[in-house]
Protein backbone atom coordinates (compact mmCIF):
# COMPACT_ATOMS: atom_id res chain seq x y z
CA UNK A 1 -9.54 -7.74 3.63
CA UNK A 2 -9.28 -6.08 7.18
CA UNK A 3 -12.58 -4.58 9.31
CA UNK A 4 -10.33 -1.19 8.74
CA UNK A 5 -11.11 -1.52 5.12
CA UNK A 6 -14.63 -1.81 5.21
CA UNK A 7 -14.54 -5.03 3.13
CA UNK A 8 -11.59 -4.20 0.44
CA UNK A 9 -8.97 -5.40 -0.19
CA UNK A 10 -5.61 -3.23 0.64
CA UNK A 11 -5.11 -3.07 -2.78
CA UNK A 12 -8.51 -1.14 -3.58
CA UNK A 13 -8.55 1.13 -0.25
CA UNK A 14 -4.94 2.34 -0.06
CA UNK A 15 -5.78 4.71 -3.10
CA UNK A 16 -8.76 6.31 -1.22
CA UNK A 17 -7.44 6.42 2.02
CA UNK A 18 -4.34 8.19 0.54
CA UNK A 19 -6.38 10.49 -1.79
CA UNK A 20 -8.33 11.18 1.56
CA UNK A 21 -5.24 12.41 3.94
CA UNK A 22 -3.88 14.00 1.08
CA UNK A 23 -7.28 16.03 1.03
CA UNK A 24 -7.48 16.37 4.83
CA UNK A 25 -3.80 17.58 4.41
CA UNK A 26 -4.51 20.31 1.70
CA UNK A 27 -7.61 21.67 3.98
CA UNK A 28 -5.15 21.91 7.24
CA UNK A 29 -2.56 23.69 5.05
CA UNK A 30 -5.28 26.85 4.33
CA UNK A 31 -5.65 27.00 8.13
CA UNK A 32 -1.63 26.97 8.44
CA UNK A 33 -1.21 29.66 5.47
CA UNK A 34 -3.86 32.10 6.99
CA UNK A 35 -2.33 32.22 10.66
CA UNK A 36 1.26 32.79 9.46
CA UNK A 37 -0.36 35.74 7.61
CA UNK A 38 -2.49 37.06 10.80
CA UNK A 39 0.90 36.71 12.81
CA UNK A 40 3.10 38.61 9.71
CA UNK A 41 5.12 35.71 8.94
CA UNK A 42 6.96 34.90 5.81
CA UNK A 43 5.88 31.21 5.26
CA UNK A 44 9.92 30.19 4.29
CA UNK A 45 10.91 31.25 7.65
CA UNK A 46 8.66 28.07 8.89
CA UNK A 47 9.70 24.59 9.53
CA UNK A 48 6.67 23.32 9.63
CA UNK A 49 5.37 25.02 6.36
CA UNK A 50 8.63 23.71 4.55
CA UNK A 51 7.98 19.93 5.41
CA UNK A 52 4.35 20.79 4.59
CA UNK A 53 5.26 21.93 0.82
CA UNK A 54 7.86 18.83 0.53
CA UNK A 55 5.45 16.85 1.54
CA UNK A 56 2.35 17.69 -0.53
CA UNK A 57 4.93 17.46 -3.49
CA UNK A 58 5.87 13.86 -2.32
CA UNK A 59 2.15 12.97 -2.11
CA UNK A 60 1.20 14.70 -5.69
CA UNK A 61 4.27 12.72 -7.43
CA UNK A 62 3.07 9.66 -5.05
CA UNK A 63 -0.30 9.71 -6.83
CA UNK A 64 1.09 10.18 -10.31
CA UNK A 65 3.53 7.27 -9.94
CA UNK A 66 0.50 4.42 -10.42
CA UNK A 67 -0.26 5.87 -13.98
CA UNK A 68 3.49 4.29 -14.93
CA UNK A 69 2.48 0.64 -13.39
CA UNK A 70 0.99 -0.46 -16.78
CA UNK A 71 4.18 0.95 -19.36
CA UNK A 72 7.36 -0.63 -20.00
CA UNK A 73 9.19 0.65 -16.87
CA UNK A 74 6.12 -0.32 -14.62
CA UNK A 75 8.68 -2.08 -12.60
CA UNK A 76 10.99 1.03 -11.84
CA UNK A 77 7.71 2.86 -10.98
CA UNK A 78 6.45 0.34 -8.62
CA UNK A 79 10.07 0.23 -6.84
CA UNK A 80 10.41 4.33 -7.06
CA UNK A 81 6.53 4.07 -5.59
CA UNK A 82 7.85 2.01 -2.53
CA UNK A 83 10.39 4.22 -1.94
CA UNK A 84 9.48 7.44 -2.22
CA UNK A 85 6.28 6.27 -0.28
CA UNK A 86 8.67 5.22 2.61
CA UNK A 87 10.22 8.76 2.35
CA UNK A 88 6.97 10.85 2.36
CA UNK A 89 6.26 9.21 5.24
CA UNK A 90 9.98 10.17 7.13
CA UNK A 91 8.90 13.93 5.68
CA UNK A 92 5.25 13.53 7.20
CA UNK A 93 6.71 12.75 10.78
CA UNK A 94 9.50 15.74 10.35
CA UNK A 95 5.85 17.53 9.85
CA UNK A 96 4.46 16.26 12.46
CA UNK A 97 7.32 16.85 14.90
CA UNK A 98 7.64 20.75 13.83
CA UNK A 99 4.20 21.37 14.28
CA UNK A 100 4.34 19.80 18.08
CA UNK A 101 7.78 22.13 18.25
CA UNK A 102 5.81 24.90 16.95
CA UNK A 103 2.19 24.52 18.62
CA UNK A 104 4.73 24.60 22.33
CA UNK A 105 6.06 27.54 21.28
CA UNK A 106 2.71 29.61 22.19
């Protein structure tokens, strides 16, 4: 239990808080898709749109990996869980560094 967690544990507040950025990232995405269309943009020809999509596909498989804990392979899932978690977060700084590289190109 940490003051960040409002008096959960971890365990019980890393679903939330991950179903919440995953939200917050979905919202910023419609913003994204609507000015590559005002500016005539193909969204493949952006960086930053690419490590979006890779990204939201890391978090969706992310929150289906927890439905496996409880099975036979609940092991592997945990592990693949870890790892794939420590990857979507390498993709959501590649995200985060072509959006700086595009928000200085204006």
């Amino acid at each position: 239990v940490t003051p960040l967690t409002l008096g959960e544990t971890i365990r019980e507040a890393h679903p939330k808080i991950i179903g919440g950025a995953f939200f917050f990232f979905l919202l910023g995405g419609q913003g994204g898709l609507v000015l590559l269309d005002t500016q005539g943009k193909s969204i493949l020809e952006s960086p930053h749109a690419l490590t979006a999509a890779l990204s939201v596909a890391a978090l969706a498989t992310q929150a289906l990996l927890p439905k496996l804990f409880a099975t036979e392979n609940g092991a592997l899932a945990r592990d693949a869980h870890a790892y794939l978690g420590t990857a979507t977060m390498a993709l959501l700084f590649a995200h985060l560094a072509t959006g700086v590289n595009l928000g200085l190109s204006f």
